[in-house]
N, C-alpha and C. Protein backbone atom coordinates (compact mmCIF):
# COMPACT_ATOMS: atom_id res chain seq x y z
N UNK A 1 0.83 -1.18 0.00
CA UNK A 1 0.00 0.00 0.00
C UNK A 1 0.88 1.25 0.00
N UNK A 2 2.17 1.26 0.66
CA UNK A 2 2.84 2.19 0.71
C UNK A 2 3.44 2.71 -0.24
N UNK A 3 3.37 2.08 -1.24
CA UNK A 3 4.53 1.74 -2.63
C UNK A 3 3.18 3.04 -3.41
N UNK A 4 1.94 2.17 -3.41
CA UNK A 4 1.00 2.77 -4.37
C UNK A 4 0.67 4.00 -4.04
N UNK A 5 0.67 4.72 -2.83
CA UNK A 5 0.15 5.59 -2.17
C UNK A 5 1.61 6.98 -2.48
N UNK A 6 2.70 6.13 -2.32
CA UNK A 6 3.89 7.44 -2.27
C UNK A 6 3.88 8.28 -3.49
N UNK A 7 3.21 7.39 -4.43
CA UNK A 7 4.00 8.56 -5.62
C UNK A 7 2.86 9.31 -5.23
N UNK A 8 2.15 9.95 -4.40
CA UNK A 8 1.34 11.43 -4.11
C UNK A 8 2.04 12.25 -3.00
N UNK A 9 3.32 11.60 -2.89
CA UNK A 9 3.45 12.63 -1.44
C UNK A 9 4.08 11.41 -0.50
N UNK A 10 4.72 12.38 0.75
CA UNK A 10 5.38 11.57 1.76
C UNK A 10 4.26 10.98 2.83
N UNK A 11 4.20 9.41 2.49
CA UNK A 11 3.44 8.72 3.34
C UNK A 11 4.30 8.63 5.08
N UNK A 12 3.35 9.03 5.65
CA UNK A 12 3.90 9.18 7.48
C UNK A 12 3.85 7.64 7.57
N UNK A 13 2.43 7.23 7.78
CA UNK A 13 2.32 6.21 8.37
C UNK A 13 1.05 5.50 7.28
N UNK A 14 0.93 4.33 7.55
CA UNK A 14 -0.19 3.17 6.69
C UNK A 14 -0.81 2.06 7.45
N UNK A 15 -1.63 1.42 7.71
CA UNK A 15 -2.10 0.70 8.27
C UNK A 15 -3.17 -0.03 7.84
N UNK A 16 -3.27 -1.33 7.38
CA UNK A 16 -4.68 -1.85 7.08
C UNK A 16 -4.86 -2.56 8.25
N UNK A 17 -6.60 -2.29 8.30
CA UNK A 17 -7.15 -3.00 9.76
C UNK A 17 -7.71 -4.35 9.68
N UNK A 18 -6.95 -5.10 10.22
CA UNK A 18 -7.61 -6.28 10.27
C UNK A 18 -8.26 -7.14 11.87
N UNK A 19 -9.02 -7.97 11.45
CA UNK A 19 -9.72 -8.37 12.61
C UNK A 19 -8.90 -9.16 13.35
N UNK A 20 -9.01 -8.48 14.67
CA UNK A 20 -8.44 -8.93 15.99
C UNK A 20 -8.41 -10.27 16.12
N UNK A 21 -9.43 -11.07 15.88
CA UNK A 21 -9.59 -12.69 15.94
C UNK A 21 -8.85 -13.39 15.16
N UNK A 22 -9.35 -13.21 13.73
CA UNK A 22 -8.28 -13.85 12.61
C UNK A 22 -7.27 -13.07 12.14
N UNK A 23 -6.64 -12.21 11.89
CA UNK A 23 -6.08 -11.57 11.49
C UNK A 23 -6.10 -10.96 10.29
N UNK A 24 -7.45 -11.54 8.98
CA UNK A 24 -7.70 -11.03 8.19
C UNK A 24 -7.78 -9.93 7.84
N UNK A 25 -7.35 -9.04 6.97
CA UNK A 25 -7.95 -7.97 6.89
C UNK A 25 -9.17 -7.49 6.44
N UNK A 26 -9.90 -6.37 7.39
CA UNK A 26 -10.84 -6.33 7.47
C UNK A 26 -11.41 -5.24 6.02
N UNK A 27 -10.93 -5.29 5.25
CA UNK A 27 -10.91 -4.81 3.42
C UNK A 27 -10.44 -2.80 3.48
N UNK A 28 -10.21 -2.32 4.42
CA UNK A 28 -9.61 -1.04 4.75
C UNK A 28 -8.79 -0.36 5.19
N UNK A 29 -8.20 0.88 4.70
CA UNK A 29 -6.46 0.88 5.56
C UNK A 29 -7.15 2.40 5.90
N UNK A 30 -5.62 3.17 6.33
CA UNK A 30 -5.69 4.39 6.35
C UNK A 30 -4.00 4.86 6.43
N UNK A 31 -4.02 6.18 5.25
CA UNK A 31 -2.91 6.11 4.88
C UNK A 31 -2.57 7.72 5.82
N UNK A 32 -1.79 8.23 6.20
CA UNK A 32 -1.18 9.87 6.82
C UNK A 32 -0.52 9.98 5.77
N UNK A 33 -0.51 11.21 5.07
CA UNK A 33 0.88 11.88 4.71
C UNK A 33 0.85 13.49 4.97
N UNK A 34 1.95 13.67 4.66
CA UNK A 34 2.52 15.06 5.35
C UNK A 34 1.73 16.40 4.99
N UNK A 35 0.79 16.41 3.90
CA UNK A 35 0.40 17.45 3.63
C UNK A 35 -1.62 16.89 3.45
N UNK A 36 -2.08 18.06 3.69
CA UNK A 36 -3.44 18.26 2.66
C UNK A 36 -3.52 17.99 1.48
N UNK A 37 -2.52 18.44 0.85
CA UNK A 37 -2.36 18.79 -0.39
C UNK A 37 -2.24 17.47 -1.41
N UNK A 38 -0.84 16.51 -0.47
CA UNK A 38 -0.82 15.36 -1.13
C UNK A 38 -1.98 14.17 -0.84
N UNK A 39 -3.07 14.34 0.62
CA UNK A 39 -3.70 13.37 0.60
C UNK A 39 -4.82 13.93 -0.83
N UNK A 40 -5.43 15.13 -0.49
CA UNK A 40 -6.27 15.45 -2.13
C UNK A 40 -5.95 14.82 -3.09
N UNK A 41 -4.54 15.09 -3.67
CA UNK A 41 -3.81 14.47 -4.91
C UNK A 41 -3.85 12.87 -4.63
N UNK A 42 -3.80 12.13 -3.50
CA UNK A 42 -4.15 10.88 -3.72
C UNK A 42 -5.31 10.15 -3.99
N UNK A 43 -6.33 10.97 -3.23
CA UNK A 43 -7.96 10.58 -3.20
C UNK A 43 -8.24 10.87 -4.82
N UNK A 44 -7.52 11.81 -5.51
CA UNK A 44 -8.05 11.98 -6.84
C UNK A 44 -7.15 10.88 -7.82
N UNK A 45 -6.28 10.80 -7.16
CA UNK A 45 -5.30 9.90 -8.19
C UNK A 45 -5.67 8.10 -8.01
N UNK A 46 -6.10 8.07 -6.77
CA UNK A 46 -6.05 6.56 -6.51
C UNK A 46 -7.85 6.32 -5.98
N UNK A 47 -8.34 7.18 -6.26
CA UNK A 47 -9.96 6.83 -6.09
C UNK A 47 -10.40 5.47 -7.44
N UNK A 48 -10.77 4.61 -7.06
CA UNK A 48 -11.65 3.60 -8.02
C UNK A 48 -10.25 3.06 -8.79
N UNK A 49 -9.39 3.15 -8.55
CA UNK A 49 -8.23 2.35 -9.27
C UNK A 49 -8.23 1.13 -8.49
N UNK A 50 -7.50 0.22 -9.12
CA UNK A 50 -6.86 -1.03 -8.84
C UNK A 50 -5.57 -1.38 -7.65
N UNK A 51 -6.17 -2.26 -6.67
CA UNK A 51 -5.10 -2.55 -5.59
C UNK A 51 -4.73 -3.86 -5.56
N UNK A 52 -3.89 -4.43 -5.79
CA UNK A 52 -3.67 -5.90 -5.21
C UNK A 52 -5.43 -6.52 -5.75
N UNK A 53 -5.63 -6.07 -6.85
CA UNK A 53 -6.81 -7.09 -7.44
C UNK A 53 -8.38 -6.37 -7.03
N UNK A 54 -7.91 -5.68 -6.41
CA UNK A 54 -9.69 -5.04 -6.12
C UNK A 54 -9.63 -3.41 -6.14
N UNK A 55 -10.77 -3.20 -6.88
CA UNK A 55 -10.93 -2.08 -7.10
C UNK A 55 -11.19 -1.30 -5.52
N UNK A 56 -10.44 0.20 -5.28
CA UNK A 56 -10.48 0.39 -4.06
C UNK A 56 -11.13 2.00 -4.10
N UNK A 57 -11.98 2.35 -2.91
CA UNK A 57 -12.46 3.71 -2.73
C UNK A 57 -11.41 4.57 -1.86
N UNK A 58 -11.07 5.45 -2.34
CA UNK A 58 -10.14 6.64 -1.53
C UNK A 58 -11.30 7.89 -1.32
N UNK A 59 -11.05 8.09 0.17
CA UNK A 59 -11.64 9.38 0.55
C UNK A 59 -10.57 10.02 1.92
N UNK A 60 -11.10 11.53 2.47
CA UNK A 60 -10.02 11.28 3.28
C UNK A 60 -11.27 11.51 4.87
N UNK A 61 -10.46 10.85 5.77
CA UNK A 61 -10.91 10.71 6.80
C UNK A 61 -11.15 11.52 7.28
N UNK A 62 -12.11 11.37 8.46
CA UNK A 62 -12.29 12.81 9.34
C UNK A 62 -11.69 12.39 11.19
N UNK A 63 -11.04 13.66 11.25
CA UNK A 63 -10.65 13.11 12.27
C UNK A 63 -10.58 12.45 13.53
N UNK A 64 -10.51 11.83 14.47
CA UNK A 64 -10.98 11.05 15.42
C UNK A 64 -11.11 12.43 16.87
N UNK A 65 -12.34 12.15 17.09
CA UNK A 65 -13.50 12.64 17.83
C UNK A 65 -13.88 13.28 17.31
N UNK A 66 -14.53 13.55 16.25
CA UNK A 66 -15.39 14.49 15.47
C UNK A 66 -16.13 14.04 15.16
């Protein structure tokens, strides 16, 4: 994910969530990078494209307690 995500900008951090029990992933990540600017440019660049075989939705998050 990190690979696909950099060419928009410096990825901080990445994480896909998977379930505590099995370890599967639970089909969603969430990517940080350093600017506004580059997550925009990713949500537009990598919205409805192709990941590891499945077509994936990019939006950007809102922040935690809001």
């Amino acid at each position: 994910m990190d690979q696909a995500f950099s060419d928009f900008g410096q990825v901080l951090d990445s994480i896909v969530m998977r379930d505590r029990d099995t370890g599967r992933s639970r089909g969603f990540g969430f990517v940080t990078y350093s600017s506004g600017e580059e997550a925009n440019a990713a949500v537009a660049g990598m919205n409805e494209q192709e990941l590891d075989g499945r077509q994936i939705k990019v939006n950007l998050a809102n922040p935690r307690g809001t």
